[in-house]
PDB file of N, CA and C in Angstrom:
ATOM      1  N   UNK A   1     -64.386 159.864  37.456  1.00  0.00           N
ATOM      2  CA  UNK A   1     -65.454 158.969  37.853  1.00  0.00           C
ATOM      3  C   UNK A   1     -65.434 157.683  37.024  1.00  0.00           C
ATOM      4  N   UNK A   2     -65.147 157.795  35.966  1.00  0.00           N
ATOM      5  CA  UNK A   2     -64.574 156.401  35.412  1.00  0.00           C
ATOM      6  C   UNK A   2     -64.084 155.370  35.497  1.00  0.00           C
ATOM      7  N   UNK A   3     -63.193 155.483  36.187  1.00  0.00           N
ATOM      8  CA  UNK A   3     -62.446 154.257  36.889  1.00  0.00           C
ATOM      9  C   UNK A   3     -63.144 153.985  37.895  1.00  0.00           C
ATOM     10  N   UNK A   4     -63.564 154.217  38.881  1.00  0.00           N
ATOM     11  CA  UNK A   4     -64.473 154.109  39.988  1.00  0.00           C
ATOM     12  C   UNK A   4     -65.612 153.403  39.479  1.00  0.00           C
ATOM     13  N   UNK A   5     -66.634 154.056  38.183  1.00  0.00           N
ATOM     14  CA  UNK A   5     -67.514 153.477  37.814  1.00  0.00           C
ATOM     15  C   UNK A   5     -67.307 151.983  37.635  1.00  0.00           C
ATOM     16  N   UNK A   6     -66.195 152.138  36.114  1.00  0.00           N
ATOM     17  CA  UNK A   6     -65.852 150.939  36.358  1.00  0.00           C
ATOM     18  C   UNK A   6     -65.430 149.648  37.105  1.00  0.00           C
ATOM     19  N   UNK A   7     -64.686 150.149  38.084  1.00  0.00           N
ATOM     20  CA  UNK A   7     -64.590 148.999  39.162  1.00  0.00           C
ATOM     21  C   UNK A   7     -65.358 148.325  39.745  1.00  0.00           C
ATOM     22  N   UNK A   8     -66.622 149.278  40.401  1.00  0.00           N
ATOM     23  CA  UNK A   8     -67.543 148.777  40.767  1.00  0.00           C
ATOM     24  C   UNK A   8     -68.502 148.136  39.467  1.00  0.00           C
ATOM     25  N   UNK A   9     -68.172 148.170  38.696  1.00  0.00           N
ATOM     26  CA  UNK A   9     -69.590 147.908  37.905  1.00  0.00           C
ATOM     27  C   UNK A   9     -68.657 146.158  37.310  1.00  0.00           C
ATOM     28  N   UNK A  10     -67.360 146.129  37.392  1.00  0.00           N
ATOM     29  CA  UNK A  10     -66.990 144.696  37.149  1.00  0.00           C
ATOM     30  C   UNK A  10     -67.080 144.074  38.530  1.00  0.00           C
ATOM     31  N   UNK A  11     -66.833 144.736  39.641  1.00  0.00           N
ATOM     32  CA  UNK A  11     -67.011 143.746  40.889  1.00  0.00           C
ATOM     33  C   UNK A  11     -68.692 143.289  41.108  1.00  0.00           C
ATOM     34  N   UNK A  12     -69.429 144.251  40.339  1.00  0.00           N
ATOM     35  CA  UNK A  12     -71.319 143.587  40.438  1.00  0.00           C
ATOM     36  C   UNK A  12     -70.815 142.711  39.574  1.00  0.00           C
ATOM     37  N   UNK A  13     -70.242 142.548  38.727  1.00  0.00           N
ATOM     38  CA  UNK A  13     -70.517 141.206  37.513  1.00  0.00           C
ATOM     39  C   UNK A  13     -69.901 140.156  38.065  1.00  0.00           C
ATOM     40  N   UNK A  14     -68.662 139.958  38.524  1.00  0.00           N
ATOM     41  CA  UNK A  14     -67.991 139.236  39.430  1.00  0.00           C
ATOM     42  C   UNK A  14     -68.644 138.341  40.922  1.00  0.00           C
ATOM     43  N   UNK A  15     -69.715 139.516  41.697  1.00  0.00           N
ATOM     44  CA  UNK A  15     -70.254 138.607  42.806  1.00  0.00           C
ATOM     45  C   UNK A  15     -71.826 138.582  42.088  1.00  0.00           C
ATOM     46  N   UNK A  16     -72.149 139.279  41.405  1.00  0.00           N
ATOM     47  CA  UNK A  16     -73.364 138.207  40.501  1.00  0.00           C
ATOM     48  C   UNK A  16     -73.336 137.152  40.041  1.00  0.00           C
ATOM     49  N   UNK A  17     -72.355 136.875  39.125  1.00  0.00           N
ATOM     50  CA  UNK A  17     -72.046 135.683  38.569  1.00  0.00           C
ATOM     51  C   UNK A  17     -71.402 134.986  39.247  1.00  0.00           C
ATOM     52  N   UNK A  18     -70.627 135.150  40.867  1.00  0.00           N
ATOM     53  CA  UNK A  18     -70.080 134.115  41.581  1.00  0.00           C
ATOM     54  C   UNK A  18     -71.494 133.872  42.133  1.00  0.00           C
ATOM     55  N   UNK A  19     -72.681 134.214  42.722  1.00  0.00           N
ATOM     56  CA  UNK A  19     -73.672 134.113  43.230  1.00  0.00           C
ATOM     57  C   UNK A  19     -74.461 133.055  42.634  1.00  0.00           C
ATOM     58  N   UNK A  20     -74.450 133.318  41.148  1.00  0.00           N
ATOM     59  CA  UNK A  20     -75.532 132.354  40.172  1.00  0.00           C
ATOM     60  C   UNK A  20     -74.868 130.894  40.051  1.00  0.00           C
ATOM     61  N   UNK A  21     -73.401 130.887  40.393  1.00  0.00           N
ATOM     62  CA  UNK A  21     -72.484 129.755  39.827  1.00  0.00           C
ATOM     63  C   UNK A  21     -72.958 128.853  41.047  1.00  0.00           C
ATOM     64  N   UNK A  22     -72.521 129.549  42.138  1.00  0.00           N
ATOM     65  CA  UNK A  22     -72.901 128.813  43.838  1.00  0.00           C
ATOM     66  C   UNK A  22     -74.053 128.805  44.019  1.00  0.00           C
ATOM     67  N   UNK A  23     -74.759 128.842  43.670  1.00  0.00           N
ATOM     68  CA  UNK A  23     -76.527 128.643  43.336  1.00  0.00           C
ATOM     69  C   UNK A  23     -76.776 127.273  42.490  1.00  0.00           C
ATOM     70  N   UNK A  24     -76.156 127.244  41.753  1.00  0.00           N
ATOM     71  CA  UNK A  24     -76.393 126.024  40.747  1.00  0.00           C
ATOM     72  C   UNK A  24     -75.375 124.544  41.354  1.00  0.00           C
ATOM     73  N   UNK A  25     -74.401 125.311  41.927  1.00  0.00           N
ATOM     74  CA  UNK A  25     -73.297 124.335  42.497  1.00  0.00           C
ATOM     75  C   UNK A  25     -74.204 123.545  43.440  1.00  0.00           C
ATOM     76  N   UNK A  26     -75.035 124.186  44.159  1.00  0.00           N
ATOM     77  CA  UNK A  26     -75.519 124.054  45.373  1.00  0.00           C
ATOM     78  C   UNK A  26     -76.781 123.058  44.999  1.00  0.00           C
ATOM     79  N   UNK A  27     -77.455 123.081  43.815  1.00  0.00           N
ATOM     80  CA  UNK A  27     -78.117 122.508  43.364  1.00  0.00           C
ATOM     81  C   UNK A  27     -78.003 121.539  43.003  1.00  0.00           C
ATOM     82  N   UNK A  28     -77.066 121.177  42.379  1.00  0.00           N
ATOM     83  CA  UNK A  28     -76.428 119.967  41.590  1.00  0.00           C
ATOM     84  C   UNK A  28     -76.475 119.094  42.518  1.00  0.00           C
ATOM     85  N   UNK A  29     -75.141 119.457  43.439  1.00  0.00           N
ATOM     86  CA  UNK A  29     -74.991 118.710  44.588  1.00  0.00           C
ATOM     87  C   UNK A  29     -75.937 117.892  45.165  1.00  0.00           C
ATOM     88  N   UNK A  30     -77.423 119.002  45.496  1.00  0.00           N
ATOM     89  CA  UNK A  30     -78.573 118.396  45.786  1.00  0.00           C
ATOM     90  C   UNK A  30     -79.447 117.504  45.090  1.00  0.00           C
ATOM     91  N   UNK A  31     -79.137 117.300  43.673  1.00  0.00           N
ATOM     92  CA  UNK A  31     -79.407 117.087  43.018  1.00  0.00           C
ATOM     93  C   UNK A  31     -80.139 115.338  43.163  1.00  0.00           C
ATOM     94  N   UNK A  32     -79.569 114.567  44.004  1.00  0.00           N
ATOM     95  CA  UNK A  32     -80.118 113.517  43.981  1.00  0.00           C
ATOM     96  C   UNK A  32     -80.980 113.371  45.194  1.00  0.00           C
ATOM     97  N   UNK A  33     -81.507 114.410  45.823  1.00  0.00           N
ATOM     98  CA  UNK A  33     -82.334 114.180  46.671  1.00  0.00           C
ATOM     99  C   UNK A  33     -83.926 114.646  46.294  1.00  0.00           C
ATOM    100  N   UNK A  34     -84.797 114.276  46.574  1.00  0.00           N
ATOM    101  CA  UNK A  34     -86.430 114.959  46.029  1.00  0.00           C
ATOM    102  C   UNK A  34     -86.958 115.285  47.123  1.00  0.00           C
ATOM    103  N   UNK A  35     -88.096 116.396  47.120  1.00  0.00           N
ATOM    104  CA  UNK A  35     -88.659 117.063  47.734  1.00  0.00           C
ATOM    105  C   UNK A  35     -87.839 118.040  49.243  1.00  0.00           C
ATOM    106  N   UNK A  36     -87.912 117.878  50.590  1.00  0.00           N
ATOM    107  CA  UNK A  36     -87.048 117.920  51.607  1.00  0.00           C
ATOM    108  C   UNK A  36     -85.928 117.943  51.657  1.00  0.00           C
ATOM    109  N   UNK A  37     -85.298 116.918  51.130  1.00  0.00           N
ATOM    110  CA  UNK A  37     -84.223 116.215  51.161  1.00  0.00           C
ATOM    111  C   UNK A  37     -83.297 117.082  50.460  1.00  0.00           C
ATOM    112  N   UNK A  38     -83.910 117.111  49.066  1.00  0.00           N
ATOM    113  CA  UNK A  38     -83.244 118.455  48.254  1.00  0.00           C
ATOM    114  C   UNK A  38     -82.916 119.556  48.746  1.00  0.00           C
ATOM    115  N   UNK A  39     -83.544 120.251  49.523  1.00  0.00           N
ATOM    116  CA  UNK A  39     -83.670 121.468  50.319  1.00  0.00           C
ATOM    117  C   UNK A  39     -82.502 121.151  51.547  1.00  0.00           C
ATOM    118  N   UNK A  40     -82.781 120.610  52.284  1.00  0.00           N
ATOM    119  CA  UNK A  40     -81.875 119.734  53.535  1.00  0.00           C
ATOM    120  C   UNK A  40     -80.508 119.800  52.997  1.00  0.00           C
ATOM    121  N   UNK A  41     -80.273 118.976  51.852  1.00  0.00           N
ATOM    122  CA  UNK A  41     -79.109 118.785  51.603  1.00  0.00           C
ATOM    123  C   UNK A  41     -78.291 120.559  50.758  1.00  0.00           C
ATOM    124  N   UNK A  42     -78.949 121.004  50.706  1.00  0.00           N
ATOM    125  CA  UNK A  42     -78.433 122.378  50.108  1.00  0.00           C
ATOM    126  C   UNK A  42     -78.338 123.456  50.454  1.00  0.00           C
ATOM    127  N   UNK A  43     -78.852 123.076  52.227  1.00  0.00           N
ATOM    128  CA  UNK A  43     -78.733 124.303  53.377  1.00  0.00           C
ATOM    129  C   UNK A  43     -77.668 123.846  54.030  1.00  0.00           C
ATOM    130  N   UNK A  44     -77.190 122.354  54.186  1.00  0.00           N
ATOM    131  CA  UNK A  44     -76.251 121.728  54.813  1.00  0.00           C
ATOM    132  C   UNK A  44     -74.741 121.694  53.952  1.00  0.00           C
ATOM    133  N   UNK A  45     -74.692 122.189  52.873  1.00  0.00           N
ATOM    134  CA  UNK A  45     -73.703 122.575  51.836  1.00  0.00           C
ATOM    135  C   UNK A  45     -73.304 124.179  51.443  1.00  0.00           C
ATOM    136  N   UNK A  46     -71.947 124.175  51.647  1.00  0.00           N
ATOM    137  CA  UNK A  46     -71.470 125.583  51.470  1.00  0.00           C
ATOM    138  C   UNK A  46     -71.677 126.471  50.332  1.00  0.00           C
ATOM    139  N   UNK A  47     -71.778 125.957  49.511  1.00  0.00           N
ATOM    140  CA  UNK A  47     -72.151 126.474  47.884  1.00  0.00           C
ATOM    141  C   UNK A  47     -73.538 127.141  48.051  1.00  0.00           C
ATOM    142  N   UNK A  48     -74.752 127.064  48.553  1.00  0.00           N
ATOM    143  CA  UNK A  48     -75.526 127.558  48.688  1.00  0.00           C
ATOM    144  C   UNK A  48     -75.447 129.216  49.407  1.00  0.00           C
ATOM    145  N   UNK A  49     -74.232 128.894  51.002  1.00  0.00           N
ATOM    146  CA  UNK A  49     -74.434 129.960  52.085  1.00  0.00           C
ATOM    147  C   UNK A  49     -73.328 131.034  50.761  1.00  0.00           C
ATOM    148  N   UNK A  50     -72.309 130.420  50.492  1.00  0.00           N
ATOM    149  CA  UNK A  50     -71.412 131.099  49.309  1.00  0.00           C
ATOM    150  C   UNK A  50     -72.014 132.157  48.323  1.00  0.00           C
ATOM    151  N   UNK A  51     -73.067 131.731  47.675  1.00  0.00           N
ATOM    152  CA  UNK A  51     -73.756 132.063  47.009  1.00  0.00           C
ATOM    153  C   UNK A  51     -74.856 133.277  47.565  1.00  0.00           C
ATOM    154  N   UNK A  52     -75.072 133.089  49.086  1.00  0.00           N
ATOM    155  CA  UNK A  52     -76.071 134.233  49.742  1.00  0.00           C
ATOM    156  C   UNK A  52     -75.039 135.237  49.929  1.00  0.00           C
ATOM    157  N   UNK A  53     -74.016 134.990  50.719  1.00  0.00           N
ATOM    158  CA  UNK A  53     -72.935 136.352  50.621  1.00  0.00           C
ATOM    159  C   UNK A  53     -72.603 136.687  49.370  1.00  0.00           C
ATOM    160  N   UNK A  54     -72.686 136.182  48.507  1.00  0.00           N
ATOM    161  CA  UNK A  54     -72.012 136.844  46.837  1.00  0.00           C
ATOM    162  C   UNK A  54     -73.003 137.789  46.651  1.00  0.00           C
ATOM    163  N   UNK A  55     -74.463 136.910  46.862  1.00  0.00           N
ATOM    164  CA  UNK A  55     -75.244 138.135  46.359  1.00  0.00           C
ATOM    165  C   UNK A  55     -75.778 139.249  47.482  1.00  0.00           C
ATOM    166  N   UNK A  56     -75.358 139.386  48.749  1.00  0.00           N
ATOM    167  CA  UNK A  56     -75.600 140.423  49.671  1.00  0.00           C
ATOM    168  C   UNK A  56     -74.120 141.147  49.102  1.00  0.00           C
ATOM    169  N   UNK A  57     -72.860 141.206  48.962  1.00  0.00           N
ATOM    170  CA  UNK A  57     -72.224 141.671  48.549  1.00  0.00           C
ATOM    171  C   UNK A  57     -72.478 142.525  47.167  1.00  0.00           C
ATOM    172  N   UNK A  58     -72.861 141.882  46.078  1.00  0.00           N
ATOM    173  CA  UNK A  58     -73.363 142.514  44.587  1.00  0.00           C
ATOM    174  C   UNK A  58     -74.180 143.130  45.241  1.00  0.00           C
ATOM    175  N   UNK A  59     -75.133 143.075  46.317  1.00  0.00           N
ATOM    176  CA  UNK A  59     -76.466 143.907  46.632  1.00  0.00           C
ATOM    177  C   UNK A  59     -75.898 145.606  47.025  1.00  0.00           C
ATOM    178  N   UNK A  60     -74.839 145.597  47.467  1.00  0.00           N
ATOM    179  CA  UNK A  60     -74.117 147.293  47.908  1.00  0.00           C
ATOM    180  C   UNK A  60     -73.503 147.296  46.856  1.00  0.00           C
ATOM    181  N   UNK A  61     -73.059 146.429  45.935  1.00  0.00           N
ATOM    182  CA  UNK A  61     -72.195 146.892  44.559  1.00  0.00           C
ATOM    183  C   UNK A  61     -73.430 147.655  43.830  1.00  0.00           C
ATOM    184  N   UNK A  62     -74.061 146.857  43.734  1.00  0.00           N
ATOM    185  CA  UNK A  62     -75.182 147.527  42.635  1.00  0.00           C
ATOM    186  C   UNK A  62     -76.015 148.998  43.327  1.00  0.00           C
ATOM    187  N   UNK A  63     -76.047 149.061  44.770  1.00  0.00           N
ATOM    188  CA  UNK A  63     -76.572 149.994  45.330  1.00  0.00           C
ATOM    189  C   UNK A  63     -75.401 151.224  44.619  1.00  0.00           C
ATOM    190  N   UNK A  64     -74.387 151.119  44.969  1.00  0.00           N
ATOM    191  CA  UNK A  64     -72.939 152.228  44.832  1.00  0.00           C
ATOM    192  C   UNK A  64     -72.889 152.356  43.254  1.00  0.00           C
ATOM    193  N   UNK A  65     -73.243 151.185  42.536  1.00  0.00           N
ATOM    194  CA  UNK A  65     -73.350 151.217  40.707  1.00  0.00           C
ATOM    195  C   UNK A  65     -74.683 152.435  41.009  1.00  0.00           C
ATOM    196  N   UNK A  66     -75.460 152.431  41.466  1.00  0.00           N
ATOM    197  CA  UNK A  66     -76.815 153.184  40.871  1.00  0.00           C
ATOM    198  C   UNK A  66     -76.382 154.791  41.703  1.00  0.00           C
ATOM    199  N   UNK A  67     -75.419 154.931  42.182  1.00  0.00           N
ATOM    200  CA  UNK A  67     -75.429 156.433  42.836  1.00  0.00           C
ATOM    201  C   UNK A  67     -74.267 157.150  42.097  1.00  0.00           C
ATOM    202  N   UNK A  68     -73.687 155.932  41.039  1.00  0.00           N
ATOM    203  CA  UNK A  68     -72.779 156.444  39.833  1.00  0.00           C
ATOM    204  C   UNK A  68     -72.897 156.804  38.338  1.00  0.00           C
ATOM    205  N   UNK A  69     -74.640 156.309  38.475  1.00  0.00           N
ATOM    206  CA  UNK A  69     -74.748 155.942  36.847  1.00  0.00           C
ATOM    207  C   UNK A  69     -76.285 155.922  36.930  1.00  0.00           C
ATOM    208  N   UNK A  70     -77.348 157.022  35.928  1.00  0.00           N
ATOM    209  CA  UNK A  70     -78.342 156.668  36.048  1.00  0.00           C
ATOM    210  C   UNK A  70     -79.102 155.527  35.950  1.00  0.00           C
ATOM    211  N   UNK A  71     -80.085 154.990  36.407  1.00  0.00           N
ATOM    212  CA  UNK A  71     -80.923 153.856  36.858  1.00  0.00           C
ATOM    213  C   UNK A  71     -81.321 153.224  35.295  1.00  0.00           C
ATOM    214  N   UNK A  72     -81.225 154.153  34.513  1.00  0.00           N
ATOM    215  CA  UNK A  72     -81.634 153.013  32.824  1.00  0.00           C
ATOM    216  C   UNK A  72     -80.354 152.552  32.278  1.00  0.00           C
ATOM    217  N   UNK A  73     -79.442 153.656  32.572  1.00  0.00           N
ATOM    218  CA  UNK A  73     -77.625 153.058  32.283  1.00  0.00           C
ATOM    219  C   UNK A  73     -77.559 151.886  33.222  1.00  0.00           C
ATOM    220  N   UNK A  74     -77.635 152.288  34.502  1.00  0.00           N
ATOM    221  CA  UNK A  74     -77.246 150.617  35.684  1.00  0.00           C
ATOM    222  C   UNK A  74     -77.701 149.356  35.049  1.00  0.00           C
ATOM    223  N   UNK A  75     -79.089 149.695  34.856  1.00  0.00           N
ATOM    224  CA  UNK A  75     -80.068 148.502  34.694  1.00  0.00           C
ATOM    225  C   UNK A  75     -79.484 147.516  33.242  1.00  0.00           C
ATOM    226  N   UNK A  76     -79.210 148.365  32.438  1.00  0.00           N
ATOM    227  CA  UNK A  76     -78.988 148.382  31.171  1.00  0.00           C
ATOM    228  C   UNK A  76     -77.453 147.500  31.033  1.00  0.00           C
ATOM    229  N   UNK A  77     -76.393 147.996  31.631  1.00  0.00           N
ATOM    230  CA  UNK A  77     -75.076 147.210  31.936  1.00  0.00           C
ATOM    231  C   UNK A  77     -75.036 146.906  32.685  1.00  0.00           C
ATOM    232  N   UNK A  78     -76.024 146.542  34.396  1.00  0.00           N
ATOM    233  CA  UNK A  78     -76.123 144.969  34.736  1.00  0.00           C
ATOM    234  C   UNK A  78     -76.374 143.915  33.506  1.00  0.00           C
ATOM    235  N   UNK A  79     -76.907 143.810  32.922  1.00  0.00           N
ATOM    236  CA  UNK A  79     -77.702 142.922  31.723  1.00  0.00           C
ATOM    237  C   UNK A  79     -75.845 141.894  31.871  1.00  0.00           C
ATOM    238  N   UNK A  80     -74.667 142.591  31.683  1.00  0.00           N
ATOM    239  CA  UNK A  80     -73.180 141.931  31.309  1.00  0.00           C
ATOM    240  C   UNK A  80     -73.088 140.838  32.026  1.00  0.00           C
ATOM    241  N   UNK A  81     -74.091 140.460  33.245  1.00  0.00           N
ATOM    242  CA  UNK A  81     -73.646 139.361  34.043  1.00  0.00           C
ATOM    243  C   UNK A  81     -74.180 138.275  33.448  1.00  0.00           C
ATOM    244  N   UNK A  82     -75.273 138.641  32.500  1.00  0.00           N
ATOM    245  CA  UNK A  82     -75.487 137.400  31.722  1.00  0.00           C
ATOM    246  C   UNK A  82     -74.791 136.548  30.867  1.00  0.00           C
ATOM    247  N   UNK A  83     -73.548 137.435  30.583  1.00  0.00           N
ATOM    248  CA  UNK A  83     -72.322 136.778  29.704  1.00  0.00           C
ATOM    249  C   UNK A  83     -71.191 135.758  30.634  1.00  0.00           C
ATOM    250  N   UNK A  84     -71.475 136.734  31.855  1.00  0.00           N
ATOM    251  CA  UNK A  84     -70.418 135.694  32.685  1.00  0.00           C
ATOM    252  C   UNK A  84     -70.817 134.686  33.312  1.00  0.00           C
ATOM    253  N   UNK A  85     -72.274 134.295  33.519  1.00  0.00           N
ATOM    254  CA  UNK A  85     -72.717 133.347  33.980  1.00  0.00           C
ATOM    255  C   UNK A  85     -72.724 132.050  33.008  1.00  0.00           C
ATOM    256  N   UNK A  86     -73.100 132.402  31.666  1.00  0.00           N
ATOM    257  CA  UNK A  86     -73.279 131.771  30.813  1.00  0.00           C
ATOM    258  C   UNK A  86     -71.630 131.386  30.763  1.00  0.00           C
ATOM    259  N   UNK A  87     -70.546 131.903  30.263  1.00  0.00           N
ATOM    260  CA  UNK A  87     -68.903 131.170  30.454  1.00  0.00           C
ATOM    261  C   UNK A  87     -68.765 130.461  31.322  1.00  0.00           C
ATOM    262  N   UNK A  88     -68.863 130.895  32.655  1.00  0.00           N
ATOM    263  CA  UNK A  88     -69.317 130.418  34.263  1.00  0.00           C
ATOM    264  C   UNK A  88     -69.491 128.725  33.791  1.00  0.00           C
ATOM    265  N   UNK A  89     -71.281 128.602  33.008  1.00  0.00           N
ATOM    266  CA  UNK A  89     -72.012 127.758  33.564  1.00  0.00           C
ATOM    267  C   UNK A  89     -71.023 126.851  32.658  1.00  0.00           C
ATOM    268  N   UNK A  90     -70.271 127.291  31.755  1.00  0.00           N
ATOM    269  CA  UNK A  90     -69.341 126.163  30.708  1.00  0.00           C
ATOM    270  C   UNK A  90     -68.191 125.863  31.062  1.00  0.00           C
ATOM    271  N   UNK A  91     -67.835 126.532  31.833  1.00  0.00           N
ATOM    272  CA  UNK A  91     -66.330 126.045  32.435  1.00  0.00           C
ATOM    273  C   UNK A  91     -66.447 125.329  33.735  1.00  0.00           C
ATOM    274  N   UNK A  92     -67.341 125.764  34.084  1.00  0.00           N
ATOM    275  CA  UNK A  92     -67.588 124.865  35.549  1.00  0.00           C
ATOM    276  C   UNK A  92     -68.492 123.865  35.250  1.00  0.00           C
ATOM    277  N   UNK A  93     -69.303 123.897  34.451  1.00  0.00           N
ATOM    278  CA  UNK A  93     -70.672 122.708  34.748  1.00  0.00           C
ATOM    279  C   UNK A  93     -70.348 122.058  32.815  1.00  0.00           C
ATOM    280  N   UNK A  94     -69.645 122.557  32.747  1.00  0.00           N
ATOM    281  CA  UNK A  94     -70.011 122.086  30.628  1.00  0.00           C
ATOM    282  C   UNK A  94     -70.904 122.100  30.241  1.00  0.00           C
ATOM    283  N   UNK A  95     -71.776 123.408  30.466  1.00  0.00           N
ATOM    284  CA  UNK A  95     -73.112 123.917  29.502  1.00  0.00           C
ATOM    285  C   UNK A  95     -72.602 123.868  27.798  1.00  0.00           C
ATOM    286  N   UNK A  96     -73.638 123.796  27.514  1.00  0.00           N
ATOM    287  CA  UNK A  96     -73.245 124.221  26.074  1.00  0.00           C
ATOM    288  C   UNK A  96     -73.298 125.378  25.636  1.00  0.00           C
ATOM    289  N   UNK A  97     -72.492 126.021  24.789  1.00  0.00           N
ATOM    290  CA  UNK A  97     -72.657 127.298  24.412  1.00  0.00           C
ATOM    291  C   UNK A  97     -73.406 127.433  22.595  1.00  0.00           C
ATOM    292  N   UNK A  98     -74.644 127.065  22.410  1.00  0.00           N
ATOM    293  CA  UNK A  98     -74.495 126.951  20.715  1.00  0.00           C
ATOM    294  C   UNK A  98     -74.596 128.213  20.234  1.00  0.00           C
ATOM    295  N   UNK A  99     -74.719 128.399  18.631  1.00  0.00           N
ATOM    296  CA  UNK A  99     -74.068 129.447  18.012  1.00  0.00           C
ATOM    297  C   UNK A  99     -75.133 131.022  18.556  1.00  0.00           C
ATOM    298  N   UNK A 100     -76.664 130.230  18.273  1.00  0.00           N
ATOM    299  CA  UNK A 100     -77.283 131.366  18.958  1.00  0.00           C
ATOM    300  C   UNK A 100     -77.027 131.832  20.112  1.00  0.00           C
ATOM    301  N   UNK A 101     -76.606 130.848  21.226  1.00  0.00           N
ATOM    302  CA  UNK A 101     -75.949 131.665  22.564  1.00  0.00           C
ATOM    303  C   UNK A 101     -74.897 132.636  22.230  1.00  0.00           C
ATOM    304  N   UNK A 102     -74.130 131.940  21.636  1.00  0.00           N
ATOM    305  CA  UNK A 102     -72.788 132.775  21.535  1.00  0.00           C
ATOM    306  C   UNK A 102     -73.094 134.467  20.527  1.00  0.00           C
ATOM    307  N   UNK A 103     -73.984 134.043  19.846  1.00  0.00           N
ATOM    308  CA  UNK A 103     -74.381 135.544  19.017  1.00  0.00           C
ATOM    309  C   UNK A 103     -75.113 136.549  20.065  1.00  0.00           C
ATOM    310  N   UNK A 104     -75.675 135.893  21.087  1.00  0.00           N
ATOM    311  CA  UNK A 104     -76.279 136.632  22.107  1.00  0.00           C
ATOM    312  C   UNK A 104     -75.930 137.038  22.514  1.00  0.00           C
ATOM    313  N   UNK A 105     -74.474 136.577  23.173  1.00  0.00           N
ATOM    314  CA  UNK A 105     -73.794 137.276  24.290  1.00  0.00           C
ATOM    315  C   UNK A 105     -72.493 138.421  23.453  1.00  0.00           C
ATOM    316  N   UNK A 106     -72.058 137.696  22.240  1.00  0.00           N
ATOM    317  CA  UNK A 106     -71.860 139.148  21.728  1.00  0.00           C
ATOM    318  C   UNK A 106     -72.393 140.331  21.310  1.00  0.00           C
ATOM    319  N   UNK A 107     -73.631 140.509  20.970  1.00  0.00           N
ATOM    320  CA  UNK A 107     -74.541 141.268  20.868  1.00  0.00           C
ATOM    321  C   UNK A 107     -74.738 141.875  22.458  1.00  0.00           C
ATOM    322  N   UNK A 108     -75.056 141.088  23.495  1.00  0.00           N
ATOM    323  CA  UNK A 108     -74.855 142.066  24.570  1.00  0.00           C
ATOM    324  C   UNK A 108     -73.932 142.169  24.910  1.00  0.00           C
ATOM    325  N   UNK A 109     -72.701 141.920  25.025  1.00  0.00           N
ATOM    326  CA  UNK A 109     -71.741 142.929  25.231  1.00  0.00           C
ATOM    327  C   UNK A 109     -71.453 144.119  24.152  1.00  0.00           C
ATOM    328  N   UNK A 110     -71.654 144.037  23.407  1.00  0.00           N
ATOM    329  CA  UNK A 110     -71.372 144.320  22.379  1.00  0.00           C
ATOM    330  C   UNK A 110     -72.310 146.468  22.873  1.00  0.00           C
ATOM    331  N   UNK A 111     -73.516 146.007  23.276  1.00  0.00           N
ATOM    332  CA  UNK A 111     -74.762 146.883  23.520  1.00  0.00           C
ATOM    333  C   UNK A 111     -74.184 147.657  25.300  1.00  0.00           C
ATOM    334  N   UNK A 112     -73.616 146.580  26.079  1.00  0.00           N
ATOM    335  CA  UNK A 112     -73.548 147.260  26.984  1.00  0.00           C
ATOM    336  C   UNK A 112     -72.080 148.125  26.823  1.00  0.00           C
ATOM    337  N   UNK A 113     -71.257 148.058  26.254  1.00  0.00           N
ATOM    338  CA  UNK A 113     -70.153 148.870  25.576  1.00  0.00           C
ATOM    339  C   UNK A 113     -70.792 149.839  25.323  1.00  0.00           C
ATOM    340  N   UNK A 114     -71.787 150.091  24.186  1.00  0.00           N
ATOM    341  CA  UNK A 114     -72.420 151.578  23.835  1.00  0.00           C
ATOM    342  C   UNK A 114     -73.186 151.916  25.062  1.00  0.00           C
ATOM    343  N   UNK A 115     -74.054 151.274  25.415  1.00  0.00           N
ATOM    344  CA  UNK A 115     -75.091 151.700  26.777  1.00  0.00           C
ATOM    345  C   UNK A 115     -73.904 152.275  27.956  1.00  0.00           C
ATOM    346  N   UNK A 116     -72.851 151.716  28.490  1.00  0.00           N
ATOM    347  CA  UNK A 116     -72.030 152.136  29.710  1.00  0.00           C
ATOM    348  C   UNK A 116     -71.164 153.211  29.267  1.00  0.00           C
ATOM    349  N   UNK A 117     -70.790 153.495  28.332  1.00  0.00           N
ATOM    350  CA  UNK A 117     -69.862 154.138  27.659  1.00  0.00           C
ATOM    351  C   UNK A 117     -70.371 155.769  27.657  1.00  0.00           C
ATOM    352  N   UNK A 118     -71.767 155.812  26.683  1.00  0.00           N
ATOM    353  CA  UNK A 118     -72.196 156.733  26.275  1.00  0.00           C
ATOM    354  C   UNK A 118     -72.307 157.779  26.782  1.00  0.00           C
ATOM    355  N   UNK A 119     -72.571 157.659  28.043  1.00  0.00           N
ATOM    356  CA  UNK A 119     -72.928 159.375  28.695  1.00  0.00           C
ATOM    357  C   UNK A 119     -71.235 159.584  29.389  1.00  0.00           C
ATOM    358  N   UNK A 120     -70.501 158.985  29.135  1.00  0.00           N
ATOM    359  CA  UNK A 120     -69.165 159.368  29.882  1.00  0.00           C
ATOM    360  C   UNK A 120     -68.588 160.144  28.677  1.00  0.00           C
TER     361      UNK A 120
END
């Protein structure tokens, strides 16, 4: 069950964090329009519809993650997509990463290693 677990539990991190990236893409883009316009222009752009299939996709990943792994383990190593969004938001958009981010996200990975690991 391991490998299985695992697969699925990197393909939720994968269309989560492709979901959050095309979410923000979609935003940006829109970015110079206010009120309507904003909206208009970000239903009329692919990065947005991109972003609804990523996350209807993660939506059966995470369903198939929770019929592999109890619901405080799932919940607990979903938390990992917060690391890839955050790389995500720096390689694609040049967020900044400062030192407290970066201690964060090793610390949770760091936690979801013991949390995913443990009952196997």
């Amino acid at each position: 069950m391991v490998p299985l677990f695992t697969m699925v539990w990197f393909a939720n991190i994968v269309f989560d964090t492709a979901g959050h990236l095309a979410f923000k893409a979609a935003s940006m883009k829109a970015d110079q329009y206010d009120g309507w316009e904003h909206w208009r222009a970000m239903l009329s752009g692919p990065m947005l519809w991109l972003g609804l299939a990523a996350f209807v996709v993660e939506f059966f990943l995470w369903l198939a993650l929770l019929t592999l792994a109890p619901l405080a383990q799932g919940v607990l190593i979903g938390s990992a997509s917060i690391v890839g969004v955050m790389i995500g938001g720096r390689l694609f958009f040049r967020e900044e990463i400062t030192p407290p981010r970066a201690a964060a996200a090793i610390l949770i990975a760091f936690g979801v290693v013991l949390v995913g690991w443990s009952g196997e």
